[in-house]
N, C-alpha and C. Protein backbone atom coordinates (compact mmCIF):
# COMPACT_ATOMS: atom_id res chain seq x y z
N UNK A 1 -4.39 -3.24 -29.92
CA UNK A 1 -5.16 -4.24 -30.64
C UNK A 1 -6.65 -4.03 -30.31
N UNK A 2 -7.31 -4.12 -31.17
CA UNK A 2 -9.20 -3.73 -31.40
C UNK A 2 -9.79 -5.42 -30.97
N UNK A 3 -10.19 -5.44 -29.81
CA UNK A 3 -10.75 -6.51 -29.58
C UNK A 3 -12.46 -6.96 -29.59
N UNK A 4 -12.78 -7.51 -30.29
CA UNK A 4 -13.99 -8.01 -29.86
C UNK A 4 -14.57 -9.19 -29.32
N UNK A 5 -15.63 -9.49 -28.29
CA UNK A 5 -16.02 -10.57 -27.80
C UNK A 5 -17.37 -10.68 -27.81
N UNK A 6 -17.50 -12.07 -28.53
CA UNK A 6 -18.89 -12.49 -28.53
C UNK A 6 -19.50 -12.76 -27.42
N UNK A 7 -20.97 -12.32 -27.42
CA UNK A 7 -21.68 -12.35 -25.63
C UNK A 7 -22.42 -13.52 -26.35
N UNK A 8 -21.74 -14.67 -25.77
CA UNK A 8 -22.37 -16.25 -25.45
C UNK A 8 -22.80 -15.94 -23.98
N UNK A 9 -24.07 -17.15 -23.37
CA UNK A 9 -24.36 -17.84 -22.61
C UNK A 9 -23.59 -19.45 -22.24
N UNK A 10 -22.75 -19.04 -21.36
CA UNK A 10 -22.47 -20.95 -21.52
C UNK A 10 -22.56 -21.05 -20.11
N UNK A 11 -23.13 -21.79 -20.00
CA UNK A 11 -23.99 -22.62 -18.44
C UNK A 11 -24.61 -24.07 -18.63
N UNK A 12 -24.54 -24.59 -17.35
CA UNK A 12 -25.24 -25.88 -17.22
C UNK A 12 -26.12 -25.66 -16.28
N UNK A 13 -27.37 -26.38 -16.49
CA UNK A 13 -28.63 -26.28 -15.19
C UNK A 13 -28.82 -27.90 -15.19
N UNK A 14 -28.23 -27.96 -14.14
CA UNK A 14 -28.91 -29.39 -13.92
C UNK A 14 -30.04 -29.61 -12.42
N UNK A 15 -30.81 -30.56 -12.97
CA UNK A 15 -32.35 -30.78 -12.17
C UNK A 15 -32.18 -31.80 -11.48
N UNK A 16 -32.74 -31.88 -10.17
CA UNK A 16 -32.34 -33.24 -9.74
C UNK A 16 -33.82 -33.63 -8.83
N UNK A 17 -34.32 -35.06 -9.39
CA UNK A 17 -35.90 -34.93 -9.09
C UNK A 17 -35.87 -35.87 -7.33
N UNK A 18 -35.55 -35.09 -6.42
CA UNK A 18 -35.41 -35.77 -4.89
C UNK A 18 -36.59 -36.91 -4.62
N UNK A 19 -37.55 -37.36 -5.90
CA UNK A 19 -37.98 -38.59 -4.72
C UNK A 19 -37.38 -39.55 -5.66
N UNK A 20 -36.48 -39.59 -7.10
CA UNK A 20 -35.98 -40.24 -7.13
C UNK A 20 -34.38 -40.66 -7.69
N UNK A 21 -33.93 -39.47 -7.52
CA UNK A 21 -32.61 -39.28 -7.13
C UNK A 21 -31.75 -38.88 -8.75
N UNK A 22 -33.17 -38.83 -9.57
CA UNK A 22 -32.55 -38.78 -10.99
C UNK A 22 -32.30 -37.28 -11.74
N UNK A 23 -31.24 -37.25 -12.61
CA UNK A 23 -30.53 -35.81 -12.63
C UNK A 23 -30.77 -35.78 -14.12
N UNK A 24 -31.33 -34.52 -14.29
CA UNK A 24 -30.93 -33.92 -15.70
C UNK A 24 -30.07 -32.69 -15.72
N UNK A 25 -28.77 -33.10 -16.69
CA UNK A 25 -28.22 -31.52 -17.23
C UNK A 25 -28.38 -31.40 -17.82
N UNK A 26 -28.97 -30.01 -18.42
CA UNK A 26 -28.70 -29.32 -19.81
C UNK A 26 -27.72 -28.21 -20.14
N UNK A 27 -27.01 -28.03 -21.15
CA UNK A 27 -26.06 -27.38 -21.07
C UNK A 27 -26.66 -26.06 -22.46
N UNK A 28 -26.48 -24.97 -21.81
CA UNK A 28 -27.00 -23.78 -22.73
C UNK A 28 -25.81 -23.28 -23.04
N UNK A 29 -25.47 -22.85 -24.45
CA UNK A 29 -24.62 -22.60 -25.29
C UNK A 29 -25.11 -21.28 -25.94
N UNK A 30 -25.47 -20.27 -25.73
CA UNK A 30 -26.39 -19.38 -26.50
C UNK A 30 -25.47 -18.36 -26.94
N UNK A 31 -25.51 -17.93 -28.13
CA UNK A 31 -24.94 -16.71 -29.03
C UNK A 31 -25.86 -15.46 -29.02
N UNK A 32 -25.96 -14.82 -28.03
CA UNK A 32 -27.03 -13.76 -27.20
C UNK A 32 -27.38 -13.24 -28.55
N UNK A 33 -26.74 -12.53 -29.19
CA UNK A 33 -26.83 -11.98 -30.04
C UNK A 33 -27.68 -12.31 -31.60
N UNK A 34 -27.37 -13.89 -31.25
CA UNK A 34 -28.33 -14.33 -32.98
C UNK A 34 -29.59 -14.83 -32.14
N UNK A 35 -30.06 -15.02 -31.12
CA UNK A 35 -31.09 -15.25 -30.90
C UNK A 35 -32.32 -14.00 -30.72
N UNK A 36 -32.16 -12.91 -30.09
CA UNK A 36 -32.26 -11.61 -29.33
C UNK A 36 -34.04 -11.90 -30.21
N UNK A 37 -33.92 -11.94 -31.58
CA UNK A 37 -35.42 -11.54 -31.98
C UNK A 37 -35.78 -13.03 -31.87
N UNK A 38 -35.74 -14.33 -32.15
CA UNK A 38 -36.55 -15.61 -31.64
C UNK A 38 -36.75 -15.30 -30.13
N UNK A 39 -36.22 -14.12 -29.30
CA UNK A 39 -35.80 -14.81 -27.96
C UNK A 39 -37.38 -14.17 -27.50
N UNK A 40 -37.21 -12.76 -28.15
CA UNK A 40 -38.24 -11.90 -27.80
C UNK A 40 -39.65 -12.15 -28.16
N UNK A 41 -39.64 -12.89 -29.94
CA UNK A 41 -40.82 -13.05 -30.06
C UNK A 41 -41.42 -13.66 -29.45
N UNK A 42 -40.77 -15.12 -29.00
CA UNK A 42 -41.16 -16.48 -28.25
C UNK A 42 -41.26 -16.06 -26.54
N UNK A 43 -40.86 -15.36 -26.12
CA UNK A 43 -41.06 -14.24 -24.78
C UNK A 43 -42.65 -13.85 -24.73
N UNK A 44 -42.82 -12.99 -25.64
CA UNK A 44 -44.29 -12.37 -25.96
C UNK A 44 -45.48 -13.07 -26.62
N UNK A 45 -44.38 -14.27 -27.25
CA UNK A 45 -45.98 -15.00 -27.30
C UNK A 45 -46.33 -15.81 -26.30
N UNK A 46 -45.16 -16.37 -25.17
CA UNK A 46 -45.34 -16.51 -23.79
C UNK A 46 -46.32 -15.73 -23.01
N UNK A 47 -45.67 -15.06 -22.84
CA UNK A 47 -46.65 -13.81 -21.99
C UNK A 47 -47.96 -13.55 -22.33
N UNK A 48 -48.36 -13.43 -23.78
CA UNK A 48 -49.66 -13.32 -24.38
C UNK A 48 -50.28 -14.72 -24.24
N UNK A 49 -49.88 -16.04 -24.60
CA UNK A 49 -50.24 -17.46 -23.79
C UNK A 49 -50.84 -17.30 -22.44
N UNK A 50 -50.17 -17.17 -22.16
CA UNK A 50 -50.21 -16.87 -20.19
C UNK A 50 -51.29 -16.08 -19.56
N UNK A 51 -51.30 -14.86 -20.45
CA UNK A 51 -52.51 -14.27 -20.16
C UNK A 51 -53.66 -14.81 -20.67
N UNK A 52 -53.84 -15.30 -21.35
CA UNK A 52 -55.31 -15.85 -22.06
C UNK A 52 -55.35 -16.96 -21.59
N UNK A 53 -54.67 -17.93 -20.85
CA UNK A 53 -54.82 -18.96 -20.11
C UNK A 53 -55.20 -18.65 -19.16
N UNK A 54 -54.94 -17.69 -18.55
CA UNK A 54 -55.64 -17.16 -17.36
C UNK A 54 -57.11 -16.70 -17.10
N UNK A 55 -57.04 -15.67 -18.47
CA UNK A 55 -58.53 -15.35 -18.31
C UNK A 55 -59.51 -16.43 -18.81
N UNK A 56 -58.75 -16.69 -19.76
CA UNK A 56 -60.41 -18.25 -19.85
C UNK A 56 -59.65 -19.76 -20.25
N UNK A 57 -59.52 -20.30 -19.16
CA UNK A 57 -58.67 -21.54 -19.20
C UNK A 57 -59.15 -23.03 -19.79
N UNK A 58 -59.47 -21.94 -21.03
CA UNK A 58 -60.30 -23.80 -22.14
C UNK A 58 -59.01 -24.47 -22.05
N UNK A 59 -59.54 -25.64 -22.62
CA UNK A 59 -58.30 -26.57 -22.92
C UNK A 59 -57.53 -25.61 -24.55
N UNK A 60 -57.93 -25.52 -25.39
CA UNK A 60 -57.78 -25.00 -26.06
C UNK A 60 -56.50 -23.84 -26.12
N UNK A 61 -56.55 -23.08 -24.98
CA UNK A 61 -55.85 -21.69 -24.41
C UNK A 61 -55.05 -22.30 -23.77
N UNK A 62 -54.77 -23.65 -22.40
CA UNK A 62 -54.18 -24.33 -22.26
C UNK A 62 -53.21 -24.92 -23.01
N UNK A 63 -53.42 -25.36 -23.99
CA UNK A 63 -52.15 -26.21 -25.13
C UNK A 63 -52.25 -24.91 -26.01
N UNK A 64 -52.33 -23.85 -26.25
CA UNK A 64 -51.57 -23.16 -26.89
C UNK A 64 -50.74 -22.13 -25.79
N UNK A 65 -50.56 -22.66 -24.40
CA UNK A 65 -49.89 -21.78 -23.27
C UNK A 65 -48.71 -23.07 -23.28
N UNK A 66 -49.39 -23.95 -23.24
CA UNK A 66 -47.71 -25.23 -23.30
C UNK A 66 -47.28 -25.07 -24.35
N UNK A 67 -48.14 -24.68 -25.73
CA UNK A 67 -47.27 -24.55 -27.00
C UNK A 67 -46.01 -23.73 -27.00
N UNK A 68 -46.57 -22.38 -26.21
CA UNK A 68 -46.08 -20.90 -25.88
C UNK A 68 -44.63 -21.44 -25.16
N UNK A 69 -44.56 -21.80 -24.04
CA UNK A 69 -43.58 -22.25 -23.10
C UNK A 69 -42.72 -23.64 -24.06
N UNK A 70 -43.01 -24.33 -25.00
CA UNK A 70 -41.68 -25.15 -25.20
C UNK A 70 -41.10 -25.10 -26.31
N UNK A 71 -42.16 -23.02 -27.00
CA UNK A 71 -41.61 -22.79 -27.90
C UNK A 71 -40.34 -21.41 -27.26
N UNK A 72 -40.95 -21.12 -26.50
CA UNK A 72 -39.76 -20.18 -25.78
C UNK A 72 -38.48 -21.35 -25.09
N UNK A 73 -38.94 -22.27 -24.70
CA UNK A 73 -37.26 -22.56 -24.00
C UNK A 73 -36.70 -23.38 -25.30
N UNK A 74 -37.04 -23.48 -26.09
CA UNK A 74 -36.71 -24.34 -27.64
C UNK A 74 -35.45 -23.13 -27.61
N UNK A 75 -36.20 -21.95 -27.64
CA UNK A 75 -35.19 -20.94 -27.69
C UNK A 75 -34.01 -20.97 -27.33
N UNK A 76 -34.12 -21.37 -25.98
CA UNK A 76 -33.08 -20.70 -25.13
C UNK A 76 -32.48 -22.83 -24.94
N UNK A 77 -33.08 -23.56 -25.13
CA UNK A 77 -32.33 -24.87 -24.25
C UNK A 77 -32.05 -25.98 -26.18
N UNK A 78 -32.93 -25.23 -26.93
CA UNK A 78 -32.90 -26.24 -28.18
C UNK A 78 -33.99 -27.30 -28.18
N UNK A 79 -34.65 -27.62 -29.30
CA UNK A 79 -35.22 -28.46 -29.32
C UNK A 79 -35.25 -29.76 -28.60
N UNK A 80 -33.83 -30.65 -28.90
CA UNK A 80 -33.41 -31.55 -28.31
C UNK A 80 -33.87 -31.81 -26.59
N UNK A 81 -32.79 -30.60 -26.29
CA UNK A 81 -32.91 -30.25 -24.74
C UNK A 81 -33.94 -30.12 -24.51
N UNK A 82 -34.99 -29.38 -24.62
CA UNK A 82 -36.21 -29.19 -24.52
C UNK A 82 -36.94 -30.18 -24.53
N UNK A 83 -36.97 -31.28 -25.23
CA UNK A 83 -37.61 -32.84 -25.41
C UNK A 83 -37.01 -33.52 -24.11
N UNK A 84 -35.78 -33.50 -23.51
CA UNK A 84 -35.46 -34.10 -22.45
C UNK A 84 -36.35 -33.41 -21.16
N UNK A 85 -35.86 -32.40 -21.28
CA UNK A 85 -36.77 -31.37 -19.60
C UNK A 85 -38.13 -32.00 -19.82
N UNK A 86 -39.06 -32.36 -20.83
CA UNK A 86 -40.34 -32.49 -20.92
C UNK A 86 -40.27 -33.97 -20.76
N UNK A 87 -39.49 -34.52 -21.10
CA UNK A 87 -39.28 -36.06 -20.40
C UNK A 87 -39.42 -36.23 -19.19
N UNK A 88 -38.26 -35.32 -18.41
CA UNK A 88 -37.65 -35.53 -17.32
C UNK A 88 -39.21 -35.13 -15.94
N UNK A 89 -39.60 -34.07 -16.97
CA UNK A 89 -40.76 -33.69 -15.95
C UNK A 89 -42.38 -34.03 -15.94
N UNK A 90 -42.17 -35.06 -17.36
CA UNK A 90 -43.53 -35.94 -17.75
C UNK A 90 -44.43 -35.05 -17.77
N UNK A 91 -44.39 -33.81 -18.58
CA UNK A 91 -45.21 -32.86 -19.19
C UNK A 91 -45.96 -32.14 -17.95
N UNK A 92 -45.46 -32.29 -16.46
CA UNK A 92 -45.69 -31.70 -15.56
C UNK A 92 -45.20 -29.97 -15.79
N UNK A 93 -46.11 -28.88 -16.78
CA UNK A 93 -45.55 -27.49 -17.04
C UNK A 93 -45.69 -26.68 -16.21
N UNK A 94 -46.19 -26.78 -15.02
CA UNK A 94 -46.54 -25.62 -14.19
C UNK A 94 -45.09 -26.29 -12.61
N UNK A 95 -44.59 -27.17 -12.49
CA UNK A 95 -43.37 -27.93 -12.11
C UNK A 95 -42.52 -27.59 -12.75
N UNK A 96 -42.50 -27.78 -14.16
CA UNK A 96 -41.18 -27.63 -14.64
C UNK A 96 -40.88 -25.82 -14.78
N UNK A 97 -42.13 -25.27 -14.88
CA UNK A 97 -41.94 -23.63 -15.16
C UNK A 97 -41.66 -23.27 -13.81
N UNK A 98 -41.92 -23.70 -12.69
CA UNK A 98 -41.48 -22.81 -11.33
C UNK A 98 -40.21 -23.42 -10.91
N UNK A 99 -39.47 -24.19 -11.40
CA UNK A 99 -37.95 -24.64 -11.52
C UNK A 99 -37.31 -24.37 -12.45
N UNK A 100 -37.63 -24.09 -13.56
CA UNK A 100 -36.68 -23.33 -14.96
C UNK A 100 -36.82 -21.93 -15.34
N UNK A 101 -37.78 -21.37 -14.66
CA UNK A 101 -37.93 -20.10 -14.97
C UNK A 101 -36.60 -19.30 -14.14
N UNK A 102 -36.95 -19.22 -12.85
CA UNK A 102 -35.75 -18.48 -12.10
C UNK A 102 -34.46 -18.74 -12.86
N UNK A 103 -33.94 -19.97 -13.37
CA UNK A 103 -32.74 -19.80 -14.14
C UNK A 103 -32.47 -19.28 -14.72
N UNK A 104 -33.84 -18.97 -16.05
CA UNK A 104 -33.78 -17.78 -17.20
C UNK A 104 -33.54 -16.86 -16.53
N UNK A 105 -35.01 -16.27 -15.24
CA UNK A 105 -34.46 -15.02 -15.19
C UNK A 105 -32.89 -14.65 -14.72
N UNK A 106 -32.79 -15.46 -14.00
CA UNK A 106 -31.62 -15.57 -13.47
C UNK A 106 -29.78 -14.97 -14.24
N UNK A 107 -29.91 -15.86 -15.13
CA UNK A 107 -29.15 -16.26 -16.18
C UNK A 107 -29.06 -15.60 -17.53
N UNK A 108 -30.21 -16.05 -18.24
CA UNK A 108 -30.47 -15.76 -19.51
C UNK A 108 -30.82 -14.29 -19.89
N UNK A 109 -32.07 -13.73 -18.83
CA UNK A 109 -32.21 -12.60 -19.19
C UNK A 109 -31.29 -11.29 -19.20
N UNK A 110 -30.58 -11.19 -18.03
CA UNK A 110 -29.53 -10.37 -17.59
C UNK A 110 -28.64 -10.28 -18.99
N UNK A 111 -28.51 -11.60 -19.54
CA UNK A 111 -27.21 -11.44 -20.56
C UNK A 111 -28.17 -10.85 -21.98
N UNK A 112 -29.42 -11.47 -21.66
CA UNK A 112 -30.00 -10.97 -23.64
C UNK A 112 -30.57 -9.24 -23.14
N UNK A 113 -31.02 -8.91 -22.13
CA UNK A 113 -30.52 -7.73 -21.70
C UNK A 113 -29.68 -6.64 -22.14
N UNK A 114 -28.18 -6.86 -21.65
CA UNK A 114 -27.07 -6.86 -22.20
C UNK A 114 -26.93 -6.54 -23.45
N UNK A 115 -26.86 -7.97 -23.76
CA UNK A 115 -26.52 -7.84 -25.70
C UNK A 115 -27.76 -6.43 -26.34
N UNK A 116 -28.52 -6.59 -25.67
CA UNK A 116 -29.88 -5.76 -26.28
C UNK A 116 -29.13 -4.16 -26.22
N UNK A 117 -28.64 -4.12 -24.89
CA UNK A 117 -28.26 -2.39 -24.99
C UNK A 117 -27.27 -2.19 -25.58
N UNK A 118 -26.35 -3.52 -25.64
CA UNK A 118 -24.95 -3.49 -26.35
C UNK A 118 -24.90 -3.05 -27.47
N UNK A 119 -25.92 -3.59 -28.75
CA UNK A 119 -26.67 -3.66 -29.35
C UNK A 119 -27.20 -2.30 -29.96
N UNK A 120 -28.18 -1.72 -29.00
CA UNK A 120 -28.73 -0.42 -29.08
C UNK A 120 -27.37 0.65 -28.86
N UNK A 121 -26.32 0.56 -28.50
CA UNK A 121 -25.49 1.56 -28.12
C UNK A 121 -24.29 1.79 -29.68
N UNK A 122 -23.92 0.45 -29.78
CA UNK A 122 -22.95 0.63 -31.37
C UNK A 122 -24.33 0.64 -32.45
N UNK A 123 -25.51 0.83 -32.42
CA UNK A 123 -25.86 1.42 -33.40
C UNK A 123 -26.16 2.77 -33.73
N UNK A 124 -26.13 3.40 -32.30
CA UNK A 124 -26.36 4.88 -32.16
C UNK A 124 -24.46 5.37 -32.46
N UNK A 125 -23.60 4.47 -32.05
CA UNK A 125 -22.30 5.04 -32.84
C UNK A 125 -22.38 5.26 -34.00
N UNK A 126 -22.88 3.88 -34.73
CA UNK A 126 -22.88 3.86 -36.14
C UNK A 126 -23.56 4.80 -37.32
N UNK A 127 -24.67 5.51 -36.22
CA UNK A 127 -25.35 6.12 -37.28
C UNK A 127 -24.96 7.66 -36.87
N UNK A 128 -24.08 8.43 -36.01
CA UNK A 128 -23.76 9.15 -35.58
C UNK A 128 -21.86 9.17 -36.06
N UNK A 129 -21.71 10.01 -36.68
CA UNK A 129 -20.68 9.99 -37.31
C UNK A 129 -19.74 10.93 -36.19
N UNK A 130 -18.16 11.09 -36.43
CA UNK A 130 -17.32 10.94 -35.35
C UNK A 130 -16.63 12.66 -35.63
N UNK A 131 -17.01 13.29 -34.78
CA UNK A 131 -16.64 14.73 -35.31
C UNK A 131 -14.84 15.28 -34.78
């Protein structure tokens, strides 16, 4: 039998804020595979955020670096979810990014990774015919 399996993400990250004992879970459900190009673009316009916040930190470059960041985890956590974490952390982004990031890398990237070479490998079957 010819099996195939879809490379989902299914995980829960839950936050728990110690001075006052209150917990957020979010539960990531991700279909590696239909996200791969939102995942990447919203990645790089991260990274390109990030850098220009750095070099000249108007306010301006600022809210388009928070734009950057809750358009990348929109990605990966959903809108919804994403409105809670920004609740939960009262728009504290440089808090909430040094506690949610390690998860991505953690987690998320390893698998869209994955799907990426998975990806790159049955298309080099596909276009390579079977002698």
């Amino acid at each position: 039998m010819y099996q195939i399996t879809r490379n989902h993400i299914v995980e829960d990250l839950q936050i728990t804020d110690k001075g006052t004992g209150e917990e957020l879970v979010l539960s990531v459900d991700l279909n590696v595979d239909a996200i791969l190009k939102r995942y990447y673009e919203a990645a790089g316009a991260f990274t390109e955020a990030q850098k220009v916040a750095r070099q000249k930190p108007t306010e301006k470059n600022i809210e388009a670096y928070g734009a950057a960041i809750l358009a990348f985890f929109e990605v990966i956590f959903g809108a919804d979810q994403t409105s809670k974490l920004v609740n939960f952390y009262g728009q504290a982004y440089s808090e909430m990014l040094a506690d949610v990031v390690p998860f991505i890398n953690d987690v998320v990237v390893p698998k869209v990774a994955e799907a990426q070479q998975r990806i790159m490998q049955q298309y080099q079957h596909v276009m390579q015919p079977k002698r």
